[in-house]
C-alpha atoms as a PDB file:
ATOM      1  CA  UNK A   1       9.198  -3.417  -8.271  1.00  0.00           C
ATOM      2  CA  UNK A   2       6.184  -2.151 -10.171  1.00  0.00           C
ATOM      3  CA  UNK A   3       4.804   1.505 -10.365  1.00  0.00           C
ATOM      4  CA  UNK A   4       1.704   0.662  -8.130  1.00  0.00           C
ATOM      5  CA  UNK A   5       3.924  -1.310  -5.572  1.00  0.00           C
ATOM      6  CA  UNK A   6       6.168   2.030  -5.549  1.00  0.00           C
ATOM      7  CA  UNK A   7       3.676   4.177  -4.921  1.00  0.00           C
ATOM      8  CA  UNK A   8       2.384   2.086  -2.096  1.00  0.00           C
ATOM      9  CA  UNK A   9       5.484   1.579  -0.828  1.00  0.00           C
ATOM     10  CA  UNK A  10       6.363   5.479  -0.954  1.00  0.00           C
ATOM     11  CA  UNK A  11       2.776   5.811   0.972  1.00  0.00           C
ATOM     12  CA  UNK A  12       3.955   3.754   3.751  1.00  0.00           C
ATOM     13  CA  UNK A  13       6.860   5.583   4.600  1.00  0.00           C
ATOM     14  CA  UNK A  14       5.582   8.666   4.324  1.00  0.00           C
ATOM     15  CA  UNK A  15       2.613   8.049   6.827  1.00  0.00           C
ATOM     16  CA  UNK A  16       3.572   5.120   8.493  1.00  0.00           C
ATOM     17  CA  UNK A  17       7.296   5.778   8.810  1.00  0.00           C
ATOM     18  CA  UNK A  18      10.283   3.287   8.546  1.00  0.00           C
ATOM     19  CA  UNK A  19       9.022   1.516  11.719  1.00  0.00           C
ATOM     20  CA  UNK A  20       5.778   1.411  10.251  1.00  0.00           C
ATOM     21  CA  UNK A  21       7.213  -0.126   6.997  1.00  0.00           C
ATOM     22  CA  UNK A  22       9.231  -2.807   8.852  1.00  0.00           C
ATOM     23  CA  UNK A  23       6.373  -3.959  10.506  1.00  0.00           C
ATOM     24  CA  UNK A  24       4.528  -4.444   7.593  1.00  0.00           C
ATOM     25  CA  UNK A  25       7.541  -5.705   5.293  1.00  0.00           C
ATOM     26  CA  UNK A  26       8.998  -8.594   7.552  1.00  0.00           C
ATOM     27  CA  UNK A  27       5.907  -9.801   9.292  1.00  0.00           C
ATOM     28  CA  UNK A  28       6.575 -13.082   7.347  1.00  0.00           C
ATOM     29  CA  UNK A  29       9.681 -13.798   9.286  1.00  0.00           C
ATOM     30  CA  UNK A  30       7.670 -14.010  12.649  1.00  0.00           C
ATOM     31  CA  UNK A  31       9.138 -11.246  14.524  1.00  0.00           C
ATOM     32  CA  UNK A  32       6.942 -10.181  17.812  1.00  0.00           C
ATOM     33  CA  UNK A  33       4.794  -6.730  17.463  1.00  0.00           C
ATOM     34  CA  UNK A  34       2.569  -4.496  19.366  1.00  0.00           C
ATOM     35  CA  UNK A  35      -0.637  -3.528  18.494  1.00  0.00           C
ATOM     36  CA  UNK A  36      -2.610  -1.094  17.843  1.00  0.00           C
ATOM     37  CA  UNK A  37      -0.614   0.208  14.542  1.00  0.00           C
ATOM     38  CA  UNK A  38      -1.721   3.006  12.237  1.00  0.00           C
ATOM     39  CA  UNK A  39      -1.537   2.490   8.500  1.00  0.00           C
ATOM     40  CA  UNK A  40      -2.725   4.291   5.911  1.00  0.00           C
ATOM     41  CA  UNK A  41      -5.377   3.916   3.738  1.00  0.00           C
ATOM     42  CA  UNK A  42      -6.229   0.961   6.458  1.00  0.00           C
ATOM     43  CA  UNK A  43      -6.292   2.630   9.706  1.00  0.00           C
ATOM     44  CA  UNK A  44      -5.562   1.667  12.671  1.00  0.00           C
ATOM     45  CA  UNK A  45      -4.604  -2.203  12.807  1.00  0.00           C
ATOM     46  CA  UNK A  46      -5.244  -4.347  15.584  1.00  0.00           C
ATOM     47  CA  UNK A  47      -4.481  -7.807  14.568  1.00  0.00           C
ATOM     48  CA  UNK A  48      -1.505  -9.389  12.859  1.00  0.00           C
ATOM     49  CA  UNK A  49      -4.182 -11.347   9.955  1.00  0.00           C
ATOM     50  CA  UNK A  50      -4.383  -7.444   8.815  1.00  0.00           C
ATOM     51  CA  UNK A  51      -0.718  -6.770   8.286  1.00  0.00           C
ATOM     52  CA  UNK A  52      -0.392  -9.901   6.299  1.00  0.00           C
ATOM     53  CA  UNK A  53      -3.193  -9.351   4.311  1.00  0.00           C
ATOM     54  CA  UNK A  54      -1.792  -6.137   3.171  1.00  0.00           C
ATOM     55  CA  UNK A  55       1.740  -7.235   2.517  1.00  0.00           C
ATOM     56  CA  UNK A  56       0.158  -9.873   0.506  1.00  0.00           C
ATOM     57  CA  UNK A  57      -2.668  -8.437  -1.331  1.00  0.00           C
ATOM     58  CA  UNK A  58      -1.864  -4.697  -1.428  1.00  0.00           C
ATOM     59  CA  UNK A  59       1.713  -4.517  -1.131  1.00  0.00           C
ATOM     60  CA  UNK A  60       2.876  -7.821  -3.239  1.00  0.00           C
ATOM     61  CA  UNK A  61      -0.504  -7.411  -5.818  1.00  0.00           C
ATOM     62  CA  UNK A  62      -2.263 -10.274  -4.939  1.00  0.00           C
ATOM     63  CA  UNK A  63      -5.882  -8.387  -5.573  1.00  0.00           C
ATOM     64  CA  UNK A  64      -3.887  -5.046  -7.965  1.00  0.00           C
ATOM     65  CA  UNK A  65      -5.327  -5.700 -11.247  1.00  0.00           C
ATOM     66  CA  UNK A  66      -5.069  -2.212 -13.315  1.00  0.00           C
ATOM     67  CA  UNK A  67      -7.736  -2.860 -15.608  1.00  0.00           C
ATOM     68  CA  UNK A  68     -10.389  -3.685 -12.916  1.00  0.00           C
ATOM     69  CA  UNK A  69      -8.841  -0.976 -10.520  1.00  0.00           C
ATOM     70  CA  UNK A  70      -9.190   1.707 -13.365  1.00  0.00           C
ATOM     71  CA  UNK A  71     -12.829   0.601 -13.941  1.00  0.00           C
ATOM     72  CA  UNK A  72     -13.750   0.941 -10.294  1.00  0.00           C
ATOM     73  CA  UNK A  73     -12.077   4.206  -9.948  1.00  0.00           C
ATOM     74  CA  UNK A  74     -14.490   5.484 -13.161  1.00  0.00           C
ATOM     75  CA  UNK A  75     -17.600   3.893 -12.340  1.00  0.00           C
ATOM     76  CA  UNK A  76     -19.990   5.873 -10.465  1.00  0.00           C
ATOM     77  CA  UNK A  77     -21.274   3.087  -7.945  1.00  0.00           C
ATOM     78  CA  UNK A  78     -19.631  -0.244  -8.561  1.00  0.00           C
ATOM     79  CA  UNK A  79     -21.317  -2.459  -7.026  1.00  0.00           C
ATOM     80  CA  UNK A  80     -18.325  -5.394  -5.197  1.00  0.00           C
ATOM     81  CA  UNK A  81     -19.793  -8.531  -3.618  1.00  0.00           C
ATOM     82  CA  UNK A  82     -16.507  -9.965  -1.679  1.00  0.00           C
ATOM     83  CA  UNK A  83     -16.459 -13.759  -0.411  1.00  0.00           C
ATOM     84  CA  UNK A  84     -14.409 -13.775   2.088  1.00  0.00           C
ATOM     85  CA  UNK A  85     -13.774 -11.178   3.616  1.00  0.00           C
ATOM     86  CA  UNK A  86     -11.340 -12.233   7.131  1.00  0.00           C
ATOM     87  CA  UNK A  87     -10.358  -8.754   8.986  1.00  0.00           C
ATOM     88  CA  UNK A  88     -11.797  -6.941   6.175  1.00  0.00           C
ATOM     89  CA  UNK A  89      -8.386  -5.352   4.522  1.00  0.00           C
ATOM     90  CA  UNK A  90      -9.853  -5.762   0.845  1.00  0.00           C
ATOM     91  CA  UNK A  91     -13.103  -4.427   1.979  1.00  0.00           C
ATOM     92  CA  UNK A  92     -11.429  -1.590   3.253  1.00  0.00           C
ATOM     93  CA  UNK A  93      -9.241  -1.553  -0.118  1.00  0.00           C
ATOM     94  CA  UNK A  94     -12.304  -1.623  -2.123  1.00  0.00           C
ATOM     95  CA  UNK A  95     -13.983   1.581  -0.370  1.00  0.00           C
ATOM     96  CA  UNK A  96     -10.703   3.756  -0.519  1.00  0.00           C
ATOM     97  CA  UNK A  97     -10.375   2.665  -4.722  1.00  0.00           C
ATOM     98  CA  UNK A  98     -13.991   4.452  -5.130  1.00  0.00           C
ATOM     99  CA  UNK A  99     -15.838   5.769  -1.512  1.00  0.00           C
ATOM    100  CA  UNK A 100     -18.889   5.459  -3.355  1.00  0.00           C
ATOM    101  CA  UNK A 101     -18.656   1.985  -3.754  1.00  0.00           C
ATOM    102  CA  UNK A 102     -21.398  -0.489  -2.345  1.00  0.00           C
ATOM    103  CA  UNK A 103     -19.837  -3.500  -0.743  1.00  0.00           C
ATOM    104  CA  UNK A 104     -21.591  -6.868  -0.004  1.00  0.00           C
ATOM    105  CA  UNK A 105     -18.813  -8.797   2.363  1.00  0.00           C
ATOM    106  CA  UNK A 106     -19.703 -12.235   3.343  1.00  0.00           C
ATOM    107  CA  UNK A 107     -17.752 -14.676   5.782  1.00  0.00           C
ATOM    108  CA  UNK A 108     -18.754 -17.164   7.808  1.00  0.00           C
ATOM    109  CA  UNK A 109     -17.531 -15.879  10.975  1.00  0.00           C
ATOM    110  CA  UNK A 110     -19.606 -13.242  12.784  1.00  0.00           C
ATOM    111  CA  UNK A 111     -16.361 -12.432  14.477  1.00  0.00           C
ATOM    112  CA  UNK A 112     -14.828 -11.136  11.389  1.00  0.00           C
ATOM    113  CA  UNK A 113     -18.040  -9.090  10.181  1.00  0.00           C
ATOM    114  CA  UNK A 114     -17.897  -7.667  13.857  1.00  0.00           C
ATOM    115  CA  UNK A 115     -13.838  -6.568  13.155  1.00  0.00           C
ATOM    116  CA  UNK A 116     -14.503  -5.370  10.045  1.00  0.00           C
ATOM    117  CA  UNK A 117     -17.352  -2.843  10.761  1.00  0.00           C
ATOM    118  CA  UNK A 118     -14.946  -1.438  13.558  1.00  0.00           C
ATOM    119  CA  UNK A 119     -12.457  -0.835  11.324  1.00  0.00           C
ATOM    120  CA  UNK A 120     -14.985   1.268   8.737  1.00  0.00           C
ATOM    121  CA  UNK A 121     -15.175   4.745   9.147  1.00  0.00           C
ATOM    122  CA  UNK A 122     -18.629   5.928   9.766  1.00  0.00           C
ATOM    123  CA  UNK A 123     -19.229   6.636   6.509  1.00  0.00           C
ATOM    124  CA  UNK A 124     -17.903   3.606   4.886  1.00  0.00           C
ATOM    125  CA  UNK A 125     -20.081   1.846   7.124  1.00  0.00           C
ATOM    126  CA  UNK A 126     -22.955   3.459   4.892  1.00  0.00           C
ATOM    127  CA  UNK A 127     -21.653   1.673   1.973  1.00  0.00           C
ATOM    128  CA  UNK A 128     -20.837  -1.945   3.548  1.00  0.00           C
ATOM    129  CA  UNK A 129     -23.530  -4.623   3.510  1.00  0.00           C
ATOM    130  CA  UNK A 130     -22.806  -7.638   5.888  1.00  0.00           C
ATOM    131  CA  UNK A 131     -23.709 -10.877   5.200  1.00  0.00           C
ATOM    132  CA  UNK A 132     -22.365 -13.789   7.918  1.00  0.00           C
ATOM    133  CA  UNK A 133     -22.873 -17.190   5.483  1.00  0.00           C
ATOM    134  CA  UNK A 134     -21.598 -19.922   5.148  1.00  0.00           C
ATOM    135  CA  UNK A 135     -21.007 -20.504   0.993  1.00  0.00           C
ATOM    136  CA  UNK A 136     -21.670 -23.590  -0.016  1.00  0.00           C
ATOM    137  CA  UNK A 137     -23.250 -25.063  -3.036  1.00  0.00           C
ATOM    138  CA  UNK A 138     -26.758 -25.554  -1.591  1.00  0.00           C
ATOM    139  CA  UNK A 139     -28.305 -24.260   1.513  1.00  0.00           C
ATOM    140  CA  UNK A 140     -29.295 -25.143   4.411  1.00  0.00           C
ATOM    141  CA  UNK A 141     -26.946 -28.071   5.495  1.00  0.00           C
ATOM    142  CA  UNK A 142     -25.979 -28.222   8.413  1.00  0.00           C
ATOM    143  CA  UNK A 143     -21.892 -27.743   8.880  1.00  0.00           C
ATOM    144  CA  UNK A 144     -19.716 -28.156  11.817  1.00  0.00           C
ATOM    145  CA  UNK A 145     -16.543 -25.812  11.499  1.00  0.00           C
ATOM    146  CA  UNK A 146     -13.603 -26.274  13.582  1.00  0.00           C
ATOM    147  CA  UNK A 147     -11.227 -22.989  14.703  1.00  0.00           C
ATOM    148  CA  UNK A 148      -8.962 -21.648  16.720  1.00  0.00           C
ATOM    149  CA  UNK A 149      -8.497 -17.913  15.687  1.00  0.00           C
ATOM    150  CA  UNK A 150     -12.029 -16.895  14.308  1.00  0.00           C
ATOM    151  CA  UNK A 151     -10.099 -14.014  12.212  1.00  0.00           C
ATOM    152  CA  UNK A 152      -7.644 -16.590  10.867  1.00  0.00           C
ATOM    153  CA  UNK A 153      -7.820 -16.450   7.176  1.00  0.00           C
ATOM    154  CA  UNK A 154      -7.374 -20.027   6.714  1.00  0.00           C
ATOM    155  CA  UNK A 155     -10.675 -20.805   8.396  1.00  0.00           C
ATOM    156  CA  UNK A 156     -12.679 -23.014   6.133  1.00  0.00           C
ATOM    157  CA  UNK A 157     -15.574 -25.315   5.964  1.00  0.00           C
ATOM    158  CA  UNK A 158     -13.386 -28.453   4.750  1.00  0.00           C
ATOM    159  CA  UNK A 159     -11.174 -27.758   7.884  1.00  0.00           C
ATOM    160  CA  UNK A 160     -11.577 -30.703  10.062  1.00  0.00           C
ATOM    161  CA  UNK A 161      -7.994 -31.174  12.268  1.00  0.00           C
ATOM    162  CA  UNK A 162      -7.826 -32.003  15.525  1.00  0.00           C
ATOM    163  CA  UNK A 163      -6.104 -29.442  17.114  1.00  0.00           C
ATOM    164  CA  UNK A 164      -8.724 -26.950  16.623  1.00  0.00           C
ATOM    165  CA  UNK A 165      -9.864 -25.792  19.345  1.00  0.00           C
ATOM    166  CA  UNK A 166     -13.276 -24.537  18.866  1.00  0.00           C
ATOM    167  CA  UNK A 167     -16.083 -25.660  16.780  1.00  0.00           C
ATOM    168  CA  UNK A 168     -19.445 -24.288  15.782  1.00  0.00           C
ATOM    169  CA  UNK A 169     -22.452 -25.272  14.109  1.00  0.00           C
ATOM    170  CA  UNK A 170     -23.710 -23.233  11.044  1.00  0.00           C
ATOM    171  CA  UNK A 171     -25.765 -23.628   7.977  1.00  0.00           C
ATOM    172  CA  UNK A 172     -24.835 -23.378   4.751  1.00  0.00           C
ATOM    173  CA  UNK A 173     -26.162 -20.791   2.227  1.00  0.00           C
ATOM    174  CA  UNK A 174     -25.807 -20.259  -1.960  1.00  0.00           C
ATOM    175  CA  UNK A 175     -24.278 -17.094  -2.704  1.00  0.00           C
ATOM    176  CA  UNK A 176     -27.227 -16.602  -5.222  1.00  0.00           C
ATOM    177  CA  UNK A 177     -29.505 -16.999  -2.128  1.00  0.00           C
ATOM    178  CA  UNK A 178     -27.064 -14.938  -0.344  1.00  0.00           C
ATOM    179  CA  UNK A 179     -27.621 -11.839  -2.496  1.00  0.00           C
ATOM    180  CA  UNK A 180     -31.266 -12.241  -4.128  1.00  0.00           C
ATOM    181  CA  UNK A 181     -33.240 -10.141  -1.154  1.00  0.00           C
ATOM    182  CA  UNK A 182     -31.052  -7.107  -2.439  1.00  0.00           C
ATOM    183  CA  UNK A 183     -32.146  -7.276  -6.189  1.00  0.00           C
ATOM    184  CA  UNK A 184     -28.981  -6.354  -7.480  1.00  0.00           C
ATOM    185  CA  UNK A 185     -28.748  -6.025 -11.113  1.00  0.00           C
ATOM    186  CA  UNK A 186     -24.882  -5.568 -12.037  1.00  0.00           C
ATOM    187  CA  UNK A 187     -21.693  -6.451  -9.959  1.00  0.00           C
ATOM    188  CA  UNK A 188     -18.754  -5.051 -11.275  1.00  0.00           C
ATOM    189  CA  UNK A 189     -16.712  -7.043  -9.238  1.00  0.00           C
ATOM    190  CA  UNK A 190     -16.954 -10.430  -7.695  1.00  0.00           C
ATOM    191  CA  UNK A 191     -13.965 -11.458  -5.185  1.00  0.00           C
ATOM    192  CA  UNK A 192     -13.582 -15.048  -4.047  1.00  0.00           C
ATOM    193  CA  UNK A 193     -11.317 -16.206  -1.236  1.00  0.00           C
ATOM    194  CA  UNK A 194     -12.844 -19.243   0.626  1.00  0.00           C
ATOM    195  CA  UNK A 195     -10.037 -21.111   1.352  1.00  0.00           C
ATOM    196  CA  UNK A 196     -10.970 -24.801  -1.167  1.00  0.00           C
ATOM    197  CA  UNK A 197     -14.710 -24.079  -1.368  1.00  0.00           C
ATOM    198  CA  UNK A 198     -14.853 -22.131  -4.313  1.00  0.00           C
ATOM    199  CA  UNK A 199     -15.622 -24.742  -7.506  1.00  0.00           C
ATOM    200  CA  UNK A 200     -18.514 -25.806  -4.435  1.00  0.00           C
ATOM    201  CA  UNK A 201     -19.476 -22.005  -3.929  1.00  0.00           C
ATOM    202  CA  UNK A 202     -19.658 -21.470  -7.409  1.00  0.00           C
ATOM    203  CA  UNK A 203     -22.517 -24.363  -8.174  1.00  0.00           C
ATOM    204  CA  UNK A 204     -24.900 -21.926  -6.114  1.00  0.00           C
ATOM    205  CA  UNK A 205     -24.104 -18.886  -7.950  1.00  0.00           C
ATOM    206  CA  UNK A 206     -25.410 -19.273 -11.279  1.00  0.00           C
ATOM    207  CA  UNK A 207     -27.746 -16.481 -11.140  1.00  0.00           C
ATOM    208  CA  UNK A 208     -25.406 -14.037  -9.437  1.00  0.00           C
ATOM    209  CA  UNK A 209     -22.909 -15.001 -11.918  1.00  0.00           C
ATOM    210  CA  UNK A 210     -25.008 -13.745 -14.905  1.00  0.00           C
ATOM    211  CA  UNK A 211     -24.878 -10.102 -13.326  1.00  0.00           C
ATOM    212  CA  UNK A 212     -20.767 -10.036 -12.799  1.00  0.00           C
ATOM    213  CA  UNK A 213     -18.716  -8.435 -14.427  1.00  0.00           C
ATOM    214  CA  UNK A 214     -15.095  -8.818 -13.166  1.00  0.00           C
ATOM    215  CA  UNK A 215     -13.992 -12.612 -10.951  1.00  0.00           C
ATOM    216  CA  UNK A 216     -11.393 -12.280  -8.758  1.00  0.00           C
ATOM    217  CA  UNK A 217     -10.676 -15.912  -7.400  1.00  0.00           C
ATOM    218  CA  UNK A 218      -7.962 -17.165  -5.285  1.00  0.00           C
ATOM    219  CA  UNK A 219      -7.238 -20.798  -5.139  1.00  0.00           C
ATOM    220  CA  UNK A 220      -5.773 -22.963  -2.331  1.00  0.00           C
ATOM    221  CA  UNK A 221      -5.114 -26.684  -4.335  1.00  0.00           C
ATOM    222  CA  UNK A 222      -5.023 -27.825  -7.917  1.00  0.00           C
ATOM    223  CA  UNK A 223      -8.595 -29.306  -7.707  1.00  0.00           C
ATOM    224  CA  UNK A 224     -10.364 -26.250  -6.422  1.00  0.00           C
ATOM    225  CA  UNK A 225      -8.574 -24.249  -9.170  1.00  0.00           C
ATOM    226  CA  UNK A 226      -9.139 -26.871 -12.053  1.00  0.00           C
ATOM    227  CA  UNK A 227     -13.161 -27.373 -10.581  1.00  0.00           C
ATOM    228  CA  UNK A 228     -13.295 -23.529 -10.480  1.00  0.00           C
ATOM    229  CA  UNK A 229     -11.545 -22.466 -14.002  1.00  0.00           C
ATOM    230  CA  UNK A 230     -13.931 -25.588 -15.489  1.00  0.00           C
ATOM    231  CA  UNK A 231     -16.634 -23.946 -14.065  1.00  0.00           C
ATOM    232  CA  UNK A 232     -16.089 -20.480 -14.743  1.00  0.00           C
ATOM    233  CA  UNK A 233     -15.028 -21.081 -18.887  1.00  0.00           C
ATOM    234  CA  UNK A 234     -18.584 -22.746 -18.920  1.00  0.00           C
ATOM    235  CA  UNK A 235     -20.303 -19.539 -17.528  1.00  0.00           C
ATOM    236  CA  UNK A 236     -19.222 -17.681 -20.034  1.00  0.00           C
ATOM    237  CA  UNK A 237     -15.687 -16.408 -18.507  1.00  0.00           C
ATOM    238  CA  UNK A 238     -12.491 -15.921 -19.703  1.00  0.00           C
ATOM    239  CA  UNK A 239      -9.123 -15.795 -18.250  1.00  0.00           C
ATOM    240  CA  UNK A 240      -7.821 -12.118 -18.393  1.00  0.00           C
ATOM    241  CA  UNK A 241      -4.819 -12.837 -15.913  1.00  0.00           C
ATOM    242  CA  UNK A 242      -3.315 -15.224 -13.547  1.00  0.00           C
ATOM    243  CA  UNK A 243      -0.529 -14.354 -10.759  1.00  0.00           C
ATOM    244  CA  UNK A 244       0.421 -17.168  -8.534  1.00  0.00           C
ATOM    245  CA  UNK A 245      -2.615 -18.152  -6.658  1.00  0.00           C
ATOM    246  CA  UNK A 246      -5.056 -15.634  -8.245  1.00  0.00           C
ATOM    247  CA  UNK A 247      -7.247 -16.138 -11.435  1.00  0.00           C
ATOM    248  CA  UNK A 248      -8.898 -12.997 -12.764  1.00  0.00           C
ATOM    249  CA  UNK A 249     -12.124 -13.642 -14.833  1.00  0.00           C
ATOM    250  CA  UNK A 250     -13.883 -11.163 -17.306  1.00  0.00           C
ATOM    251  CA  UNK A 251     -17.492 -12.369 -18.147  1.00  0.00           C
ATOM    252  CA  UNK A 252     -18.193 -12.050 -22.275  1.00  0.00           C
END
């Protein structure tokens, strides 16, 4: 076990307690819990997508990357735009690294902008930016997403199965128009988790791209990670670590 998976782990007893812990440590092996739960750090949790994302991107690293974690930390208001953002656990991750932080969290579900600014405190709220799109690589075509759960994480705009129950229609937006209202000039960090539309997401980012710092990108198949690693080496990236599904990207 690493230090920072210690210390987190050491956190969660502490506040949390052993029942706490258990909850959060064997969610995977489908065992029945109540809700509300307290956490720290996260608050109070009110939906199972949130303990899994933190065993998964807090507890087991998926998103802990020391280098960009230390830079956060230091900088006096890093700027994070986070794609994807589900029940809002690595928004709320981002905002405890540095308070000061300003975060710009798109999804396409308005459900899961609604969750996450619930879960804020009031002033973290200050420091969040919503944006409900849907990220594409143009705008404005129209999409037809089909859902169950809208906080599922593995919502996507290439899901198409049939036992979805639900379906809306939405229109798709660049992340570069996303973002260019704001006038942001540097990103420090740039977190993608889109579940297979990332190489597409990335073709409408070329401006935003020349402003980032730091890519954080989690893939989902082969193609969207080849498409998206192609893409990215071309911008001007390179690979500065990869750990199972996750590709970090430092712009030179």
């Amino acid at each position: 076990m690493g230090y920072n998976k210690f210390l987190t782990l050491l956190l969660f007893l502490q506040t949390g307690g052993l029942k706490g812990f258990l909850h959060f440590a064997f969610m995977k092996n489908k065992i029945v819990y109540q809700f509300p739960l307290i956490f720290p750090i996260f608050g109070l949790l009110r939906h199972k997508e949130e303990i899994l994302n933190i065993r998964d991107n807090i507890f087991q690293g998926s998103i802990r990357y020391p280098e960009v974690e230390k830079k956060l930390k230091k900088t006096s208001r890093p700027v994070i735009v986070d794609c994807g953002i589900n029940v809002g656990v690595t928004v709320r991750w981002w905002l405890y690294l540095n308070p000061k932080s300003v975060v710009y969290g798109i999804d396409m579900m308005q459900e899961a902008q609604d969750f996450t600014i619930t879960a804020l405190s009031e002033y973290s709220r200050k420091n969040y930016i919503p944006i409900t799109a849907a990220l594409a690589s143009i705008s404005n075509k129209a999409l037809e997403i089909k859902y169950n759960d809208p906080l599922f994480g593995g919502n996507s705009i290439e899901a198409s199965k049939k036992y979805m129950r639900n379906k809306r229609h939405i229109l798709s937006s660049t992340l570069d128009d996303c973002l260019r209202k704001y006038n942001i000039k540097d990103i420090d960090l740039l977190k993608i988790d889109i579940e297979l539309s990332a190489a597409s997401m990335l073709c409408g980012a070329a401006e935003t791209l020349k402003k980032v710092k730091y890519v954080l990108l989690e893939w989902h198949n082969a193609e969207e990670r080849k498409n998206s690693v192609r893409f990215m080496q071309k911008a001007g990236f390179i690979i500065k670590n990869e750990d199972k599904r996750n590709i970090w990207f430092k712009n030179f």
